[in-house]
Protein backbone atom coordinates (compact mmCIF):
# COMPACT_ATOMS: atom_id res chain seq x y z
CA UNK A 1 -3.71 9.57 22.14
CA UNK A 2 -0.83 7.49 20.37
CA UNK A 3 3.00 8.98 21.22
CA UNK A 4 3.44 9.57 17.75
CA UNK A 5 0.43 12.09 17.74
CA UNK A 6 2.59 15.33 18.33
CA UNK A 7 4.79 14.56 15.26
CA UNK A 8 1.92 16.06 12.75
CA UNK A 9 1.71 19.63 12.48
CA UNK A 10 -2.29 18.95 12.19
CA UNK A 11 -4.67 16.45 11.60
CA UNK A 12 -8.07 17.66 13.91
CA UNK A 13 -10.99 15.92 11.87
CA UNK A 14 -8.54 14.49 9.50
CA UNK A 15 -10.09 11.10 8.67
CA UNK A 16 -8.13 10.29 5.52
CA UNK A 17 -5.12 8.06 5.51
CA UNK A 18 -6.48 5.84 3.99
CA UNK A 19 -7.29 8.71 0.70
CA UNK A 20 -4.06 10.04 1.58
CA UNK A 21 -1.70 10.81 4.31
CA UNK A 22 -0.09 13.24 6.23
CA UNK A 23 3.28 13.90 6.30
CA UNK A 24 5.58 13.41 9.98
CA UNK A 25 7.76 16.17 11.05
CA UNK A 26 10.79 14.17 9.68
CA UNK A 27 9.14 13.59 6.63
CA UNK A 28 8.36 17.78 6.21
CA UNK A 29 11.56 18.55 6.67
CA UNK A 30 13.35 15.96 4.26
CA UNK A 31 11.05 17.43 1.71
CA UNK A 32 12.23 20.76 2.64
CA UNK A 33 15.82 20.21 3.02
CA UNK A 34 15.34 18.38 -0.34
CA UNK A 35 13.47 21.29 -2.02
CA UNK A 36 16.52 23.21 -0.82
CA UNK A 37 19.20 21.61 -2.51
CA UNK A 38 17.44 21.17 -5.19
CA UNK A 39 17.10 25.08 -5.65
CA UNK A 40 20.33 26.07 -5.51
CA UNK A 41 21.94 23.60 -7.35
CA UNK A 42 23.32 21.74 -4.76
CA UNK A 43 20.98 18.37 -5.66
CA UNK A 44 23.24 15.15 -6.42
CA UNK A 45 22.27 11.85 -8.10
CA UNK A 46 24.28 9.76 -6.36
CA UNK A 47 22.68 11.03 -2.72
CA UNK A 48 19.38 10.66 -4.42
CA UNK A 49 20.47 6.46 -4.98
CA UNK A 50 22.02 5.98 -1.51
CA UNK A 51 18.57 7.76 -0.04
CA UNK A 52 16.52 5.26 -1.83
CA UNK A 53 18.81 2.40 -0.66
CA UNK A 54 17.86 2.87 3.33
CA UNK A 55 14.36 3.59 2.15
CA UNK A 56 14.60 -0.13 0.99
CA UNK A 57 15.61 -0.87 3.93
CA UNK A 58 12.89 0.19 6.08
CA UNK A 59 10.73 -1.27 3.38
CA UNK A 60 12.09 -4.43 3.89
CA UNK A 61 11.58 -3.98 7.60
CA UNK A 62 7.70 -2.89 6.93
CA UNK A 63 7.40 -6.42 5.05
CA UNK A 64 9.87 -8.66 7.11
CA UNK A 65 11.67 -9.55 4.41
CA UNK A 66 15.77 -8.48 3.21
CA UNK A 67 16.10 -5.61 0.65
CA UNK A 68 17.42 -8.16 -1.94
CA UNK A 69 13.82 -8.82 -2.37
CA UNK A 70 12.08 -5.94 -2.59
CA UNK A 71 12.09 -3.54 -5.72
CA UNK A 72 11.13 0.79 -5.76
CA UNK A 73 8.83 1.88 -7.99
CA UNK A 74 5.88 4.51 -8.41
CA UNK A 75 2.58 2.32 -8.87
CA UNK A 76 1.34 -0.37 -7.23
CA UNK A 77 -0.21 -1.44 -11.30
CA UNK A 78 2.95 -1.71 -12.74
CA UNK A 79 4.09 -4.19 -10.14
CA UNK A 80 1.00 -6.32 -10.89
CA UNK A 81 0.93 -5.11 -14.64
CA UNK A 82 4.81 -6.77 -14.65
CA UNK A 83 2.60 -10.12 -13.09
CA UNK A 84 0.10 -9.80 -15.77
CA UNK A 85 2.47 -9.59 -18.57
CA UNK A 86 4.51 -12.81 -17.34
CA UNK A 87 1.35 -15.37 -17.07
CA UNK A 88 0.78 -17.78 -19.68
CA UNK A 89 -2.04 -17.35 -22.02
CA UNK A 90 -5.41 -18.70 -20.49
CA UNK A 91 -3.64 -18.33 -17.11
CA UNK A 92 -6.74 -18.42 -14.23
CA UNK A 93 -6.36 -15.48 -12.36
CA UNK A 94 -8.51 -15.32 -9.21
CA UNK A 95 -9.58 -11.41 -7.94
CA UNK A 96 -11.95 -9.99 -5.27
CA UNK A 97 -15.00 -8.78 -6.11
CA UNK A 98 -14.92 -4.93 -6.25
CA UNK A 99 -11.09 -4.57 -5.38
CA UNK A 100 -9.54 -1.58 -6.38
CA UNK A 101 -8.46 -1.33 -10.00
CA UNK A 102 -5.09 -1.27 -9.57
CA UNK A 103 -4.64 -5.02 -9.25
CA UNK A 104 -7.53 -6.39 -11.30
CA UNK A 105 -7.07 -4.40 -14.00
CA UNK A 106 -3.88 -5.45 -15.57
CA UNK A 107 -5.18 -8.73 -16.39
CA UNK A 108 -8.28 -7.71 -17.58
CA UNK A 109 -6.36 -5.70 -20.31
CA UNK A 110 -4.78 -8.81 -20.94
CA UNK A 111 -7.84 -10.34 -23.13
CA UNK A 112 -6.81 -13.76 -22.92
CA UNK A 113 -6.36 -14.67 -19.31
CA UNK A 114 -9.53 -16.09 -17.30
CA UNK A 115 -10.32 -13.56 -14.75
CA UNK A 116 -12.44 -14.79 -12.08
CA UNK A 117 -14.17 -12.64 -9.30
CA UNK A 118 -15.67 -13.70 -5.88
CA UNK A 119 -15.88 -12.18 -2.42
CA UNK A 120 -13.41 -11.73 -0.43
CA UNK A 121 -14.95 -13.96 2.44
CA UNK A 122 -14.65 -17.34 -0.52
CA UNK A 123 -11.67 -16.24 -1.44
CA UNK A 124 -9.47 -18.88 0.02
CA UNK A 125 -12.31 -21.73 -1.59
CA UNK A 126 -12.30 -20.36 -4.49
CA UNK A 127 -8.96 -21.31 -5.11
CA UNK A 128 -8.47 -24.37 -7.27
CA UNK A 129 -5.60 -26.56 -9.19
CA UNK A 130 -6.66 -24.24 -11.97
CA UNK A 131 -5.75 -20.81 -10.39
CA UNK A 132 -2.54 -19.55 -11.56
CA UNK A 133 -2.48 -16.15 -9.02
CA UNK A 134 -4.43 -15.28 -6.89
CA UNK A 135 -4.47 -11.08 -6.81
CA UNK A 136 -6.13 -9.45 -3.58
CA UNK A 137 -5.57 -6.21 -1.55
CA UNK A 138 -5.12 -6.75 2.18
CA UNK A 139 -7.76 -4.45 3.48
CA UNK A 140 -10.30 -3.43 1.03
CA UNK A 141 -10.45 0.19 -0.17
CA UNK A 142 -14.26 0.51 0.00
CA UNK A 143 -15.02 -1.39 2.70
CA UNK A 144 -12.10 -1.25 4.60
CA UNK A 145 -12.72 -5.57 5.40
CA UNK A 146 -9.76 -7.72 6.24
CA UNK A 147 -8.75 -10.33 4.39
CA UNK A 148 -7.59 -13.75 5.81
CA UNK A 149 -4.24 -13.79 4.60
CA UNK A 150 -3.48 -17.28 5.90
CA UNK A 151 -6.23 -19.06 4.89
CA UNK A 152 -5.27 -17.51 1.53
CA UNK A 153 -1.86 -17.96 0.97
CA UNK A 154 -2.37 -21.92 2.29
CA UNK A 155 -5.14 -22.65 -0.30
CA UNK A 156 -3.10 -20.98 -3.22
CA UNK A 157 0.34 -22.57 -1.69
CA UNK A 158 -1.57 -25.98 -2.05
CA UNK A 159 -2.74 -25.51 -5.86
CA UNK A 160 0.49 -24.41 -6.42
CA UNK A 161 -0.57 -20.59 -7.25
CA UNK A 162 1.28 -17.65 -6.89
CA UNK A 163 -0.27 -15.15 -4.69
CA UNK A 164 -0.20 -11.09 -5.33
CA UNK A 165 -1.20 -8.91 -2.09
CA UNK A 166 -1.61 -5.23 -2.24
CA UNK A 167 -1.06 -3.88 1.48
CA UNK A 168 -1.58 -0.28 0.56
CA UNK A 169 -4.82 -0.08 2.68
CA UNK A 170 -2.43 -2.04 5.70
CA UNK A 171 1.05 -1.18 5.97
CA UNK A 172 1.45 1.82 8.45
CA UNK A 173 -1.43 0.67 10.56
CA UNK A 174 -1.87 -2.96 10.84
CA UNK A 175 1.61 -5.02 11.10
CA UNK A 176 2.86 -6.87 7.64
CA UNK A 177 5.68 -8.52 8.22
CA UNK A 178 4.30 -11.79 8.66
CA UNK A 179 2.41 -11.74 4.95
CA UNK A 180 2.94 -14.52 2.41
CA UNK A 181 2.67 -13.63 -0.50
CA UNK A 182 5.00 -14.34 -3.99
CA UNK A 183 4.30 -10.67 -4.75
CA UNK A 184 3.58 -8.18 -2.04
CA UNK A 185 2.88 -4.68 -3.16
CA UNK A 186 2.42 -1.11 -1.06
CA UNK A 187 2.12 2.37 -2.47
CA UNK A 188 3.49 4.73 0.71
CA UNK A 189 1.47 7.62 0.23
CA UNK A 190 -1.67 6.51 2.46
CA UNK A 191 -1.45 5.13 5.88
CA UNK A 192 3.15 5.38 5.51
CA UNK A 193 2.13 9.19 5.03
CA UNK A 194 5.25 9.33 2.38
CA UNK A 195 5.21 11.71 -1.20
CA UNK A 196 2.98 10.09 -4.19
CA UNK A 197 5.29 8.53 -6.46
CA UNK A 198 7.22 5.74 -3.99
CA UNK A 199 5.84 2.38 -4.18
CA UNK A 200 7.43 -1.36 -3.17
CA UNK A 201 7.32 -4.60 -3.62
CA UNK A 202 8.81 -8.10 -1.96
CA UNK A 203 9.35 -10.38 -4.54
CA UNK A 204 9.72 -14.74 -3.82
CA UNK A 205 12.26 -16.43 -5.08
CA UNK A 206 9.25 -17.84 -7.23
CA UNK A 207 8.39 -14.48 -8.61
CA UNK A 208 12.06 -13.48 -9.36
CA UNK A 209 12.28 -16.54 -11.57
CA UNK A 210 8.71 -16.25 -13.26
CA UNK A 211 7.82 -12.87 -13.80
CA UNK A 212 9.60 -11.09 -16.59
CA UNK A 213 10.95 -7.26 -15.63
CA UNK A 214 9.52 -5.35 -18.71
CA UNK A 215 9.96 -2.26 -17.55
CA UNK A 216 13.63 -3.24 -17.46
CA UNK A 217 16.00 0.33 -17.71
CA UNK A 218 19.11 1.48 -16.40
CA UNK A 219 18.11 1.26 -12.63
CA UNK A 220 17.45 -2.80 -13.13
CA UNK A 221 21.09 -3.86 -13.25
CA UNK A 222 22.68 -4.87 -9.76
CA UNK A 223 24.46 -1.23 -9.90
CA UNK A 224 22.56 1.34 -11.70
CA UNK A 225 25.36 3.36 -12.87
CA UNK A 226 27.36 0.61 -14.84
CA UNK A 227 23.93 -0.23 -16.85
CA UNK A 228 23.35 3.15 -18.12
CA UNK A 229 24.00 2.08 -21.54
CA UNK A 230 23.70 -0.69 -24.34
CA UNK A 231 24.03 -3.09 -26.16
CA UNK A 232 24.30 -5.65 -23.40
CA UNK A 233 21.11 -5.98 -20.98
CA UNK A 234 22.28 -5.53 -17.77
CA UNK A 235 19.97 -7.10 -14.68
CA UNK A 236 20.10 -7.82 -11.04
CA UNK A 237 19.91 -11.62 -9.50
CA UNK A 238 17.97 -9.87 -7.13
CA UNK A 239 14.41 -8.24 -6.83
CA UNK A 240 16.32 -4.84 -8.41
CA UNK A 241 15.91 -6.41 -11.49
CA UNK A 242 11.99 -5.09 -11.30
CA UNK A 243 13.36 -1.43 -10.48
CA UNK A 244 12.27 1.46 -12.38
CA UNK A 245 14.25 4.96 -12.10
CA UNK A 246 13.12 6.26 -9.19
CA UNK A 247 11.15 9.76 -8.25
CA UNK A 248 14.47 10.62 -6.65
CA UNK A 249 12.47 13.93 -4.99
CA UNK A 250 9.46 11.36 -3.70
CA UNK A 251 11.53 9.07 -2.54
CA UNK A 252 13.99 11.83 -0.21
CA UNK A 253 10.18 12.15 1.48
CA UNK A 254 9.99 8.69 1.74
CA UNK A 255 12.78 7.75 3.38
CA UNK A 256 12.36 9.73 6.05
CA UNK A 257 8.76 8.49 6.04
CA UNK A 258 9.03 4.76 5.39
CA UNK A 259 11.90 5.32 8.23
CA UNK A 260 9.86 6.72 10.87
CA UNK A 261 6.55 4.23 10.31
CA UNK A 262 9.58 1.47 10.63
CA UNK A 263 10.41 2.97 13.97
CA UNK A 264 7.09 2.51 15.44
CA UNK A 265 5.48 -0.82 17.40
CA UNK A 266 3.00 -1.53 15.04
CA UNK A 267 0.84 -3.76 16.66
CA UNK A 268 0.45 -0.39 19.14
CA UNK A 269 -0.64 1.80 16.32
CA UNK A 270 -3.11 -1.50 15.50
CA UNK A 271 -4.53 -0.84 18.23
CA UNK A 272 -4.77 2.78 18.73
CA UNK A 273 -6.44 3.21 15.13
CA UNK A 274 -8.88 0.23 15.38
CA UNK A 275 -9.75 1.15 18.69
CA UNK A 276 -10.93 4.95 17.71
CA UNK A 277 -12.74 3.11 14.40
CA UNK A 278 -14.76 0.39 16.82
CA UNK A 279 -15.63 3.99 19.18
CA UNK A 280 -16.77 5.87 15.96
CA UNK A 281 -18.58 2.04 15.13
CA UNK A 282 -20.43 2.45 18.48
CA UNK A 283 -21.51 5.96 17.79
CA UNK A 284 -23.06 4.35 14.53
CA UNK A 285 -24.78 1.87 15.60
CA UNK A 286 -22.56 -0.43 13.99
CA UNK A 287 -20.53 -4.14 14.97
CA UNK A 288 -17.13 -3.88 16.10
CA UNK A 289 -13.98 -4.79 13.39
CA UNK A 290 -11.05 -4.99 13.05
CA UNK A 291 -9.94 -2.67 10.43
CA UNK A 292 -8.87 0.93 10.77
CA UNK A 293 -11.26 1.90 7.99
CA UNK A 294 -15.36 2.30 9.14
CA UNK A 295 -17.26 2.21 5.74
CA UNK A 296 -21.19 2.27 5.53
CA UNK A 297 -23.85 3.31 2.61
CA UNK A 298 -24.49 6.41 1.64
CA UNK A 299 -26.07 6.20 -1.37
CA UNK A 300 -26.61 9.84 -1.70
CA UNK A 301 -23.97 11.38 -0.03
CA UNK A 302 -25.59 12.84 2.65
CA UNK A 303 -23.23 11.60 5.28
CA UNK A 304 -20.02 12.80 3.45
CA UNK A 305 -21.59 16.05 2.93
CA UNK A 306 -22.70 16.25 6.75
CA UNK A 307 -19.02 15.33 7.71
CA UNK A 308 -17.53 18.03 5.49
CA UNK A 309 -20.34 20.49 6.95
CA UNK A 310 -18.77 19.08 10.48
CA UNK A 311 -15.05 19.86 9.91
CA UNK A 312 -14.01 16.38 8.54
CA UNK A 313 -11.63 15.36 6.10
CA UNK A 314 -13.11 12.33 4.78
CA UNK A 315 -14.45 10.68 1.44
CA UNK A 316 -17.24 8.44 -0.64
CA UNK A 317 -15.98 5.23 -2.32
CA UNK A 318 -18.34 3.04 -4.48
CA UNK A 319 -21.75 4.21 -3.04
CA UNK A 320 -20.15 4.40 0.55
CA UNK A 321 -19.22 6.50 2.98
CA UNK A 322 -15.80 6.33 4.66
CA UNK A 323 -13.73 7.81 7.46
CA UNK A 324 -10.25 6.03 8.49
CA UNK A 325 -8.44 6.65 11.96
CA UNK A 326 -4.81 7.04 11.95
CA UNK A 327 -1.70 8.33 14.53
CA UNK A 328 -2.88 11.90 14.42
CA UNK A 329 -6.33 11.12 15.54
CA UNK A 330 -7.67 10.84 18.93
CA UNK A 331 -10.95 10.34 20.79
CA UNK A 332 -12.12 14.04 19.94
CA UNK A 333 -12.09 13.04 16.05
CA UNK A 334 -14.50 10.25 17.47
CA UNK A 335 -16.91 13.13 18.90
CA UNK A 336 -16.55 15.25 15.92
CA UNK A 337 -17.44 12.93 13.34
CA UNK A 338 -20.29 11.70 15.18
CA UNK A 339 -21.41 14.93 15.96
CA UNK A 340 -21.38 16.07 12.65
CA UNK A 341 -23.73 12.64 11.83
CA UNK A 342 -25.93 13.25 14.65
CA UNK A 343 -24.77 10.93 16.48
């Protein structure tokens, strides 16, 4: 059982951070407190700004980067939709085969930019002089696989590529502060347990020059309140310049949540939620891994329908079933998932 385990109120059979979390005690009772204020008129902006400027803080610390670099927002697409808009027409953009939508998809929509897709495994060789980004999530959402970071980020750093890296399906369980990446993106509301609606990203000093902030608005300019207004454009040096006015009720959550995942030793948590996934593995019949995330067929969805019949919390994802094992689990979520298989 993982320290951290007594600061859910629940979480028995719960096999879902990686669908979507569950909140800490601090992060309940930010919400609340929030809630509170908010009620009886008591709510104020400029609270709402300084809240969102220690959750970029702990972001920062979650990527091992400074908060100059990284930028709030609500999507993880609009991050890599802001990529998509900046590359030059006929721009080779290199993608892994089946990875979630959210950063493929914005330069499909494109129409003119080549969009190649491989497995993750080639990834790294796939890269050539051509590639202009390469756009991959860190642990795959339907399988829950790896990806080799390094070997990634040297092949595109030797084409001269940029690099875009979606850690949604890693931050909060495996450690991501040694990541390279020109644009490294995280929505906080899976394994960081925060409110939907608070998102991040660490920009290079690459990035900052290249990509163009479209969604520029009042919350882009170095301090938010002078840039409320025209006709000049107002933008930060900095990676605020990719801001977008923030979910100020999300993001009181997600300090508190982005705060406490900061506080934790994350190569601990590594290791407490892979090693419940490689016990439910062995149940399975299945080969050891290294992810948080166990993933296998189910065509039919017998096994997420026997795992719901058991008393878990888990879900299907592109003709697969999948469990994930997070701070609130512990080796009787192992015995009641595999009981519930028959296993």
């Amino acid at each position: 059982m993982h320290p951290a385990h007594d600061r859910f109120a629940a979480g028995r059979g719960y096999l879902a951070a990686c669908t979507l979390g569950l909140p800490a005690d601090v992060t309940r009772d930010a919400v609340q407190r929030d809630l509170e204020r908010w009620s009886v008129g008591n709510a104020v902006a400029a609270d709402y700004s300084a809240s969102l400027e220690r959750a970029r803080g702990h972001a920062a610390t979650l990527l091992g980067t400074t908060p100059d670099r990284v930028a709030t927002g609500s999507q993880v697409s609009v991050f890599a939709g802001l990529a998509a808009a900046s590359a030059p027409p006929g721009a080779e953009v290199l993608c892994v085969d089946g990875d979630f939508s959210s950063v493929v998809a914005p330069f499909l929509v494109r129409g003119d930019l080549r969009v190649r897709h491989v497995p993750l495994d080639a990834l790294a060789d796939a890269v050539t002089s051509s590639t202009w980004l390469v756009s991959y999530s860190l642990v795959q959402s339907a399988t829950g696989a790896v990806a080799d970071a390094a070997a990634i980020a040297s092949a595109a750093r030797g084409a001269g590529a940029l690099t875009l890296v979606d850690t949604t399906q890693a931050t909060g369980w495996l450690p991501t502060t040694d990541i390279e990446g020109d644009l490294v993106v995280c929505h906080a509301y899976k394994w960081l347990s925060a409110p939907r609606g608070a998102a991040f990203a660490a920009f290079s000093d690459r990035a900052i020059a290249e990509i163009t902030p479209h969604t520029a608005g009042w919350y882009s300019g170095s301090d938010p309140w002078a840039s409320c207004y025209g006709p000049n454009l107002h933008l930060a040096d900095d990676a605020r310049r990719f801001e977008v006015s923030p979910a100020w009720h999300a993001w009181a959550g997600a300090e508190a949540a982005l705060g406490f995942v900061a506080s934790l030793d994350m190569e601990a948590v590594r290791q407490h939620d892979v090693g419940l996934a490689n016990a439910f593995r062995t149940r399975l019949g299945l080969e050891a891994s290294d992810s948080a995330i166990v993933s296998w067929p189910d065509p039919d969805g017998d096994a997420l329908t026997a795992l719901g019949a058991g008393g878990v919390t888990a879900s299907g994802r592109a003709g697969r079933a999948r469990v994930a094992f997070h701070l609130w689990n512990d080796d009787d979520d192992v015995e009641l998932a595999a009981g519930a298989l028959g296993r």
